[in-house]
N, C-alpha and C. Protein backbone atom coordinates (compact mmCIF):
# COMPACT_ATOMS: atom_id res chain seq x y z
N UNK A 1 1.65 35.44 -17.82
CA UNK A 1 0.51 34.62 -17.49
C UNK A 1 0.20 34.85 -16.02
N UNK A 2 -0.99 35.54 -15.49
CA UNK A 2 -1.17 35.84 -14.57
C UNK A 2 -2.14 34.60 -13.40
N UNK A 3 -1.71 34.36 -12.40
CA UNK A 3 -2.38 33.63 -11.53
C UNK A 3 -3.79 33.73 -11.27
N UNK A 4 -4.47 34.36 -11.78
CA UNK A 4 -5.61 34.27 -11.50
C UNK A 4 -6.34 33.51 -11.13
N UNK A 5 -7.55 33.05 -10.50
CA UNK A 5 -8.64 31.56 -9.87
C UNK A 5 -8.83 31.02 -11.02
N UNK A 6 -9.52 32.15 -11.82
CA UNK A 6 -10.01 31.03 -13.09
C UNK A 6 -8.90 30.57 -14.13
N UNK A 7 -7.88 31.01 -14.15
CA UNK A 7 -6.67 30.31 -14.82
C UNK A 7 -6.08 29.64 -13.92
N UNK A 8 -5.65 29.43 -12.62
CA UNK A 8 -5.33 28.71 -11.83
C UNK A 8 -6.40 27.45 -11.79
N UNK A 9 -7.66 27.50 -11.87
CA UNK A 9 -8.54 26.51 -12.15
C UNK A 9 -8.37 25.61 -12.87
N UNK A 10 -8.17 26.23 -14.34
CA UNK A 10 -8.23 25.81 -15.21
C UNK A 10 -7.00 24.94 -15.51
N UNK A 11 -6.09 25.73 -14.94
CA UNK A 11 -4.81 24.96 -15.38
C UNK A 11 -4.83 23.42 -14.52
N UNK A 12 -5.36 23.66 -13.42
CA UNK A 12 -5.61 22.24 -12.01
C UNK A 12 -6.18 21.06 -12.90
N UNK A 13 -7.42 21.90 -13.62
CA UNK A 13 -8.63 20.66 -13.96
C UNK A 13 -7.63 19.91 -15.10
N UNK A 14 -7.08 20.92 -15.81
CA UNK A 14 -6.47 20.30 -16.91
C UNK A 14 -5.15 19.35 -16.87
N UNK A 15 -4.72 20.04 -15.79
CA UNK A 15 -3.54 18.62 -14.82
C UNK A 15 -4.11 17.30 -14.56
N UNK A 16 -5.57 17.55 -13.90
CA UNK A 16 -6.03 16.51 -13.65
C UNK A 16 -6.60 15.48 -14.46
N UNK A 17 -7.01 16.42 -15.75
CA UNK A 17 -7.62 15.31 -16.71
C UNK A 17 -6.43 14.55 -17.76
N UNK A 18 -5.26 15.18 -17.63
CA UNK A 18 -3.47 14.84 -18.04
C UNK A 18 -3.01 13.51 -17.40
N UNK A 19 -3.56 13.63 -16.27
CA UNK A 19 -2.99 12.85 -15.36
C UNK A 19 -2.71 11.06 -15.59
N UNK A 20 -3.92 10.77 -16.27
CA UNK A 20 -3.67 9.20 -16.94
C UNK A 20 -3.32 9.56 -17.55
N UNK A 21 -2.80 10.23 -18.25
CA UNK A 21 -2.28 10.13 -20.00
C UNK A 21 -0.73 10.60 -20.32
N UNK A 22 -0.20 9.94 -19.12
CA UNK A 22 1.12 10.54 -19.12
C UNK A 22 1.79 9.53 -20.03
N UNK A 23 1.92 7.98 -19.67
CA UNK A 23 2.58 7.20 -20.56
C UNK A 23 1.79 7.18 -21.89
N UNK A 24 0.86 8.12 -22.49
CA UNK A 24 0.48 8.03 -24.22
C UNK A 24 1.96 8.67 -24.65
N UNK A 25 2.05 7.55 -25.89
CA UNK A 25 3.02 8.28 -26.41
C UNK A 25 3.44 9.27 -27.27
N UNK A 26 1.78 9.85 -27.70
CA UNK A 26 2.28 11.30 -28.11
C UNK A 26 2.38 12.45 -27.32
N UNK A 27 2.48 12.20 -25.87
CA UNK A 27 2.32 13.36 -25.09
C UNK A 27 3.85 12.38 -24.03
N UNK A 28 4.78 12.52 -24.59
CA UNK A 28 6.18 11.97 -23.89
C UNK A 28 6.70 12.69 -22.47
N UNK A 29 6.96 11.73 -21.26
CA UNK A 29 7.26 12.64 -20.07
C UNK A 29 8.30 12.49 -19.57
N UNK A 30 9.10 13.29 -19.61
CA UNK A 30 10.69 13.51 -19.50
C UNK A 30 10.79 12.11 -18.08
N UNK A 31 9.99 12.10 -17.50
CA UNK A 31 9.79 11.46 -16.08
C UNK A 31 10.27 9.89 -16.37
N UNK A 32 9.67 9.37 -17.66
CA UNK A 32 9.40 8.15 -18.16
C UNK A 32 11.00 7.67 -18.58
N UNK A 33 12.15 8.57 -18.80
CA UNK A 33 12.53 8.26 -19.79
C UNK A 33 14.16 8.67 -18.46
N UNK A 34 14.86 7.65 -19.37
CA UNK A 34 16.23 6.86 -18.07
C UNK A 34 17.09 7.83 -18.62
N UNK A 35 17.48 8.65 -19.47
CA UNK A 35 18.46 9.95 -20.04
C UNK A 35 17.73 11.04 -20.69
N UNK A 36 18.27 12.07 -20.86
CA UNK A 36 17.42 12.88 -21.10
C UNK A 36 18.77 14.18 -22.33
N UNK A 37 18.55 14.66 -23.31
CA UNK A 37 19.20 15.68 -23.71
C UNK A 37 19.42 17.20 -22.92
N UNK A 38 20.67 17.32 -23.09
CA UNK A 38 20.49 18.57 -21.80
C UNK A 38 20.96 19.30 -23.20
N UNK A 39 19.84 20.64 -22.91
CA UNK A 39 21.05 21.67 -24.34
C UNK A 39 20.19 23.12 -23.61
N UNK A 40 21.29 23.57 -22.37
CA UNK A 40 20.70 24.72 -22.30
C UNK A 40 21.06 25.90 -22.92
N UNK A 41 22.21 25.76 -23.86
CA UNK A 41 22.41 27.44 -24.82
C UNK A 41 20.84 27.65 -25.68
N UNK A 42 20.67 29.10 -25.85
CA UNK A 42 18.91 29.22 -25.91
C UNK A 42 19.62 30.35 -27.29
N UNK A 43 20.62 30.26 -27.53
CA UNK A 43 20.99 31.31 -28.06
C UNK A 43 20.78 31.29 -29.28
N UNK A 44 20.57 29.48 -29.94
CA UNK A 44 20.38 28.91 -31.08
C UNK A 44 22.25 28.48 -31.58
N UNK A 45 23.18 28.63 -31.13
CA UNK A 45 23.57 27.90 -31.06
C UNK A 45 24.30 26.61 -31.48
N UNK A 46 24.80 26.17 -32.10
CA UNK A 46 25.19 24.34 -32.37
C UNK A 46 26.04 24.10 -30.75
N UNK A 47 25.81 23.26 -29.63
CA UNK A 47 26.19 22.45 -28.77
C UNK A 47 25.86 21.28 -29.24
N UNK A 48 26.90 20.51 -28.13
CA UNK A 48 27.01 18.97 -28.65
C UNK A 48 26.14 18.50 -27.58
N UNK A 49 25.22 17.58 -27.57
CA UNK A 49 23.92 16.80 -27.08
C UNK A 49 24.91 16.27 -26.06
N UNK A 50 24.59 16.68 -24.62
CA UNK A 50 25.60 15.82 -23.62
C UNK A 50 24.24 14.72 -22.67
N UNK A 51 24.32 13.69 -23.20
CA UNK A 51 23.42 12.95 -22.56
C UNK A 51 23.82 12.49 -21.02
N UNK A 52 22.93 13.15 -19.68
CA UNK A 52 23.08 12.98 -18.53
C UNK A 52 21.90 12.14 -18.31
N UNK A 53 22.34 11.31 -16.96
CA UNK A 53 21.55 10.06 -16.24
C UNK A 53 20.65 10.86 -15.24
N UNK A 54 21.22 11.97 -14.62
CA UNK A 54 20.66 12.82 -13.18
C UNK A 54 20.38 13.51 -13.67
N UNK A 55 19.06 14.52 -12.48
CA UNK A 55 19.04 15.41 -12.94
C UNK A 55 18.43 16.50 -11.76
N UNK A 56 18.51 17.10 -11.46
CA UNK A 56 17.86 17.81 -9.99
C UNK A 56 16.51 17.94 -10.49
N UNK A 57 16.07 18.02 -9.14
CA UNK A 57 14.52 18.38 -9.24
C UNK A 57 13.79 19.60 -9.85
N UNK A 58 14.60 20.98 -9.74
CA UNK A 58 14.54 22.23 -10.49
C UNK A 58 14.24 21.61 -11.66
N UNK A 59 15.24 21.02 -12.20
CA UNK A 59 15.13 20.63 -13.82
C UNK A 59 14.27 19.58 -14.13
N UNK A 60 13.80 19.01 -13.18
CA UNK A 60 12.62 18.07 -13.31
C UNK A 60 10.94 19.04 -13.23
N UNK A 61 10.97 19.68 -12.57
CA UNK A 61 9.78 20.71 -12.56
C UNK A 61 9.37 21.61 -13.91
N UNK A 62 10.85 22.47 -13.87
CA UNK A 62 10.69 22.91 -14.69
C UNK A 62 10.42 22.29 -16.43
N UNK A 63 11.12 21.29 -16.44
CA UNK A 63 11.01 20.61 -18.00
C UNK A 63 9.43 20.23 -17.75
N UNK A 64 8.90 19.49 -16.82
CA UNK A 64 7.53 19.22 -16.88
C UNK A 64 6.82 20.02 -16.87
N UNK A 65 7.14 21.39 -16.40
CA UNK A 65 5.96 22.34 -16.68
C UNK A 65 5.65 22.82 -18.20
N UNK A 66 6.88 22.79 -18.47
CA UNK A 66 7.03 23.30 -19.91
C UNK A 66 5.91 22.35 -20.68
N UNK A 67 6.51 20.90 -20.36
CA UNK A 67 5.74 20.11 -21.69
C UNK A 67 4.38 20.12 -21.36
N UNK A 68 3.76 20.86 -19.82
CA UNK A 68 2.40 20.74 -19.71
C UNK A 68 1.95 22.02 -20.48
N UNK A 69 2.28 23.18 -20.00
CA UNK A 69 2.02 24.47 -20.72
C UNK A 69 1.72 24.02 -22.58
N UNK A 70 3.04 23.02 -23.00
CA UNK A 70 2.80 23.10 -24.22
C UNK A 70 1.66 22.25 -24.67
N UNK A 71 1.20 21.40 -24.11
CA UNK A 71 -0.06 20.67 -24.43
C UNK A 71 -1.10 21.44 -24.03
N UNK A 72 -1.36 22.12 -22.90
CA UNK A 72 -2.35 22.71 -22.32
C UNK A 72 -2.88 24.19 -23.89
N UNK A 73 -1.52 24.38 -24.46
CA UNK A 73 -1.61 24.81 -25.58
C UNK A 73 -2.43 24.64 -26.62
N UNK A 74 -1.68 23.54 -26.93
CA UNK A 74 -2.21 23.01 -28.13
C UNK A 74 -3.72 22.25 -27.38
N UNK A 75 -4.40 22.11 -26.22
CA UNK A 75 -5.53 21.55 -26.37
C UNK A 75 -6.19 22.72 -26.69
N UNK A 76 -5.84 24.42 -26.11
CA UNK A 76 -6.77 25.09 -25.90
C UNK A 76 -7.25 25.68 -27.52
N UNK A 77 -5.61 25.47 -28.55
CA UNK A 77 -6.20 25.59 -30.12
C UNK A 77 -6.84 24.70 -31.12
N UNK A 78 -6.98 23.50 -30.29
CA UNK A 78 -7.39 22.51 -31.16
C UNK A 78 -8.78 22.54 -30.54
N UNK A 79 -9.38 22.59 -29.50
CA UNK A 79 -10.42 22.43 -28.84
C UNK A 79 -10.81 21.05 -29.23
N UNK A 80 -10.33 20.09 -29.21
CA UNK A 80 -10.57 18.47 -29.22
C UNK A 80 -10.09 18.15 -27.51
N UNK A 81 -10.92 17.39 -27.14
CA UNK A 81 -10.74 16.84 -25.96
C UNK A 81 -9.89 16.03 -25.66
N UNK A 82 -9.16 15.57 -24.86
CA UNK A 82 -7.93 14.97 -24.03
C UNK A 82 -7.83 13.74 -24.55
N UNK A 83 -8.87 13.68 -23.26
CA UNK A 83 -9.18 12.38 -23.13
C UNK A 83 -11.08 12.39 -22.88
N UNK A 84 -11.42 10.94 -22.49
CA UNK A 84 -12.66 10.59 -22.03
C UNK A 84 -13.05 11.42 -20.55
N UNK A 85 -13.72 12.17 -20.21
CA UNK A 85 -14.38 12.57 -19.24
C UNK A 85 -14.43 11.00 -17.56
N UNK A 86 -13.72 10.62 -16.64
CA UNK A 86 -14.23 9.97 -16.13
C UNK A 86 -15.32 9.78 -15.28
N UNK A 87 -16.07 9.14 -14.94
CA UNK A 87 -17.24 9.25 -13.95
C UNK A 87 -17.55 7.84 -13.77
N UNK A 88 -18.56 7.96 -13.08
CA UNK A 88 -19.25 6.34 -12.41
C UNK A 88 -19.41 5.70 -13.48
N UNK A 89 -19.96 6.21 -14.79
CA UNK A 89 -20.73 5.21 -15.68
C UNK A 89 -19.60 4.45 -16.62
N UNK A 90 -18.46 5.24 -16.55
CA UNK A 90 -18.00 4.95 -18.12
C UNK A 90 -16.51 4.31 -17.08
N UNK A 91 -16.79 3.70 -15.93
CA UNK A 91 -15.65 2.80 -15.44
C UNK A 91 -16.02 1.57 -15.35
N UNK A 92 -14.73 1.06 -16.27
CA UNK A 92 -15.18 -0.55 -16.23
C UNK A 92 -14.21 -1.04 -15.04
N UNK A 93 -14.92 -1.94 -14.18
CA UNK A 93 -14.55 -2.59 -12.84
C UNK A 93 -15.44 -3.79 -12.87
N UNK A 94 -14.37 -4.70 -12.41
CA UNK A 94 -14.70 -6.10 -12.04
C UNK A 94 -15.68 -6.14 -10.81
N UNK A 95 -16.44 -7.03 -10.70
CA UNK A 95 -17.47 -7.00 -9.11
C UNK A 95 -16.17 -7.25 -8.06
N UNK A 96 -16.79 -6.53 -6.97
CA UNK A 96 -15.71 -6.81 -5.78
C UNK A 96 -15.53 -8.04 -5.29
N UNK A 97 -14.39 -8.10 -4.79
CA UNK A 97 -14.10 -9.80 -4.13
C UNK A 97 -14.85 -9.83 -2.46
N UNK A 98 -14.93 -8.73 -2.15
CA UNK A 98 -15.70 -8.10 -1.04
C UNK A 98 -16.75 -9.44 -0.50
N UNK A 99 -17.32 -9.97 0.85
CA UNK A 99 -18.68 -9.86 0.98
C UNK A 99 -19.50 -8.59 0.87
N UNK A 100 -20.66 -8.88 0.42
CA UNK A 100 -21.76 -7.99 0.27
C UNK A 100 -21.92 -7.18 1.70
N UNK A 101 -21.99 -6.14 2.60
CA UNK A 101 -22.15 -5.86 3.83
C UNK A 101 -23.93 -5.97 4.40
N UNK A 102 -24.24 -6.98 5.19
CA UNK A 102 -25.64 -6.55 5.37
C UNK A 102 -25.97 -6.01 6.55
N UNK A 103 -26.93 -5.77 6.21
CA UNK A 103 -27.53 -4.23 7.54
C UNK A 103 -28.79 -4.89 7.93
N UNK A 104 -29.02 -4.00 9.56
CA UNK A 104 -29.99 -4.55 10.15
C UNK A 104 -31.30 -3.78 9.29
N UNK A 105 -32.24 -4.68 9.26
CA UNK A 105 -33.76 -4.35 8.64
C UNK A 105 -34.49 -3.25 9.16
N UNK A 106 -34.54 -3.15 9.93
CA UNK A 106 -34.72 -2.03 11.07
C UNK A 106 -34.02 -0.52 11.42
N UNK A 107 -32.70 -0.91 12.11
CA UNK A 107 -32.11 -0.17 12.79
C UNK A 107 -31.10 0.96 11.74
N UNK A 108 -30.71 -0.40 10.77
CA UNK A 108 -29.81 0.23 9.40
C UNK A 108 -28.15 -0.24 10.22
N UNK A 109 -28.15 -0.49 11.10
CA UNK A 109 -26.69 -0.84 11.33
C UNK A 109 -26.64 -2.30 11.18
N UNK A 110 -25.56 -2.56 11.06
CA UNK A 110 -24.95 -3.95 10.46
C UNK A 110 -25.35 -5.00 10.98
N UNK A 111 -26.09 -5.65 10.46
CA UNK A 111 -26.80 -7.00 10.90
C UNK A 111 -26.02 -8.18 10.98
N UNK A 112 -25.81 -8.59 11.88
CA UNK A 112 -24.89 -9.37 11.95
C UNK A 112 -25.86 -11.04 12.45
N UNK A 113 -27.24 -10.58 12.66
CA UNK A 113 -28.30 -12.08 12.41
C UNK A 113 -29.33 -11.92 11.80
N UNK A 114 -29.71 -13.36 11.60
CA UNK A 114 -31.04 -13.00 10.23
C UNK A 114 -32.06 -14.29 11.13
N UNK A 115 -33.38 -13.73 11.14
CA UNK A 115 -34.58 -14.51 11.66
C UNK A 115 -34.95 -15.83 11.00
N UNK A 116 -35.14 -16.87 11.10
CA UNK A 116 -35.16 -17.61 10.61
C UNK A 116 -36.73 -17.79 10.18
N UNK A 117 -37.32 -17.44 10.47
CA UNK A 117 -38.60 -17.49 10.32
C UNK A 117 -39.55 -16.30 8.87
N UNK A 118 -39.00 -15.03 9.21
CA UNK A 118 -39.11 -14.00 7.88
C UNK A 118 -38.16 -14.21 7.57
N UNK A 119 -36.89 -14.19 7.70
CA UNK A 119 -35.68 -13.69 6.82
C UNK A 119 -35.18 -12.36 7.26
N UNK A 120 -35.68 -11.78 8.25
CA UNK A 120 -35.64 -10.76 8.20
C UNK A 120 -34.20 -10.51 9.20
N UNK A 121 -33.40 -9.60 9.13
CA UNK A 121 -31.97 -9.32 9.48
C UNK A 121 -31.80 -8.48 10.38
N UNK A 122 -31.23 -8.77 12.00
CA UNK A 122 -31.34 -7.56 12.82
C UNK A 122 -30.17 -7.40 13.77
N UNK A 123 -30.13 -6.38 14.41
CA UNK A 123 -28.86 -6.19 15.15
C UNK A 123 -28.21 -6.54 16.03
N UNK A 124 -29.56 -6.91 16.93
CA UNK A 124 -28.85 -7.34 18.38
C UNK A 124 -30.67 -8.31 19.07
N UNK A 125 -30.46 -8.59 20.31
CA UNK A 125 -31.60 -9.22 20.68
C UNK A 125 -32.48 -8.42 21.01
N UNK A 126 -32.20 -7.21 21.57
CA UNK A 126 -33.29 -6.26 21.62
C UNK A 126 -34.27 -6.08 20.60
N UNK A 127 -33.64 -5.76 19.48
CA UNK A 127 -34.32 -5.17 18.11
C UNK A 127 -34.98 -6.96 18.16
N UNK A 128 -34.63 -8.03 17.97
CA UNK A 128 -35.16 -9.25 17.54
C UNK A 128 -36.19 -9.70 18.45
N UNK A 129 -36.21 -9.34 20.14
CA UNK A 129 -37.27 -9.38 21.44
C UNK A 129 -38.71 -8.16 20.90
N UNK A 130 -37.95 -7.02 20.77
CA UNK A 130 -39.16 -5.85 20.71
C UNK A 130 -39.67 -6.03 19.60
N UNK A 131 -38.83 -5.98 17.97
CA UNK A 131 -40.16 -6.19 16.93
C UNK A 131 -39.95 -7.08 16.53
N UNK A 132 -39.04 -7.89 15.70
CA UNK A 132 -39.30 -8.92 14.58
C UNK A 132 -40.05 -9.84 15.51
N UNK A 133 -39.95 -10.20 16.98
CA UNK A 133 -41.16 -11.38 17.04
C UNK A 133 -42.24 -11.26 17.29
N UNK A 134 -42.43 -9.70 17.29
CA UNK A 134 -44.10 -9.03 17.52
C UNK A 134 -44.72 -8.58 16.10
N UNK A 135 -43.69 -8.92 15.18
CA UNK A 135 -43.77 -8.05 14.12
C UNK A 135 -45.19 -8.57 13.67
N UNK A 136 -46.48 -7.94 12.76
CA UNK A 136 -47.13 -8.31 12.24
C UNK A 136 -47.46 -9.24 11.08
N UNK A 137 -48.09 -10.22 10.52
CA UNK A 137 -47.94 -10.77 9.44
C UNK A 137 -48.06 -9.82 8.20
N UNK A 138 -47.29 -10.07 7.09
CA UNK A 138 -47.41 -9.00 6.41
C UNK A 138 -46.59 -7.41 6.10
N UNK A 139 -46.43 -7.86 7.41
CA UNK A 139 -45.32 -6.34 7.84
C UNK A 139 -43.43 -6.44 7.56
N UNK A 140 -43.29 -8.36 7.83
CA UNK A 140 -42.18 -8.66 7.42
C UNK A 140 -41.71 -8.59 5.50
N UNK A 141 -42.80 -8.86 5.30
CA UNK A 141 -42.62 -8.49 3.39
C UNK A 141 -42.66 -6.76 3.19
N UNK A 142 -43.13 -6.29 3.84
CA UNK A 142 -43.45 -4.99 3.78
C UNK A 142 -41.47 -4.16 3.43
N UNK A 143 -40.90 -4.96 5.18
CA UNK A 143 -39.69 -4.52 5.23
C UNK A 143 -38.61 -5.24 4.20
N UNK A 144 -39.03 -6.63 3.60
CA UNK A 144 -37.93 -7.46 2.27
C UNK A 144 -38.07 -6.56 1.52
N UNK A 145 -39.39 -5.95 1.31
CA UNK A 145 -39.63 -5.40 -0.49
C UNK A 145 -38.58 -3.37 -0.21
N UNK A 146 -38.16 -3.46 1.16
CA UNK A 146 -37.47 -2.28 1.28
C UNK A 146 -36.29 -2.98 0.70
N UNK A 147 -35.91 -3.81 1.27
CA UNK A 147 -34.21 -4.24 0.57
C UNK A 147 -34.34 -4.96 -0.35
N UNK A 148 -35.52 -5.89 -1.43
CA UNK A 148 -35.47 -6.41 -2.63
C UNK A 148 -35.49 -7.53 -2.31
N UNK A 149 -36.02 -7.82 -1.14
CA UNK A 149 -35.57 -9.84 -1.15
C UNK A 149 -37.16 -9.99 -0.47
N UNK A 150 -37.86 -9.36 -1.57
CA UNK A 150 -39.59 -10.38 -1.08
C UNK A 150 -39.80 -10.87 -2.10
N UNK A 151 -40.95 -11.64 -1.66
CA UNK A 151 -41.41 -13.05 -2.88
C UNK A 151 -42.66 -12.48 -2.62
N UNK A 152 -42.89 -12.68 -4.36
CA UNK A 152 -44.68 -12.49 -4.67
C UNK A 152 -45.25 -13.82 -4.85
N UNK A 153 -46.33 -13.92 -4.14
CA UNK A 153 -46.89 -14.86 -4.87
C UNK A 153 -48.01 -14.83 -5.62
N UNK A 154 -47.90 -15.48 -6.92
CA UNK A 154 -48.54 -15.10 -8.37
C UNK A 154 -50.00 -16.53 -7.95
């Protein structure tokens, strides 16, 4: 099996899309599990199953590569997919406990006051001296309906 980009690729993406799906339990990870069977005669063999607690890291690599190779296998003959593809849409998340961050109306940096008069949100006294109190009538809805907080009136 040669290193190549696009098999080296391939093998990455497919680590990565593995990666939640380690505790499914048809895909078992030596990692998960507090003993493990050691039987290295390859010769076929009858040895007696010597169940060890340790295990070096060599033998931790290597057993995991194995069981990835062998899935990476069997996905590439079954051509059925893993798992779900993740992305923005298909994550379910609770709303943040966060405040909302608001920004100046103007400037775009963090507004840390809001006009009492438009509503309108700005950075410092400069920005609130030079426009919002020169601002035009009209011009303050202009800038709500940029961030979603104007009122129509019907």
């Amino acid at each position: 099996m040669s290193n190549t980009p696009n098999n080296s690729d391939a093998r990455l993406e497919f680590l990565r899309s593995v990666y939640q799906q380690v505790s499914v339990p048809n895909i078992p990870s030596n990692y998960r599990r507090a003993t493990y069977i050691d039987s290295k005669k390859k010769d076929g063999a009858t040895k007696k199953k010597v169940y060890r607690r340790h295990r070096t890291s060599k033998q931790l690599i290597a057993d995991e590569l194995k069981r990835i190779n062998k899935v990476l296998d069997e996905h590439k003959t079954s051509n059925t997919p893993v798992g779900t593809q993740i992305n923005y849409f298909n994550i379910n998340a609770p709303p943040s406990l966060k405040p909302i961050k608001k920004y100046c109306d103007i400037t775009g940096l963090v507004g840390n006051y809001k006009s009492s008069t438009n509503n309108l949100r700005y950075y410092n006294s400069e920005i609130y001296q030079a426009v919002i109190k020169q601002i035009a009538p009209g011009m303050d809805q202009e800038y709500l309906k940029l961030r979603g907080d104007n009122f129509v009136l019907k």
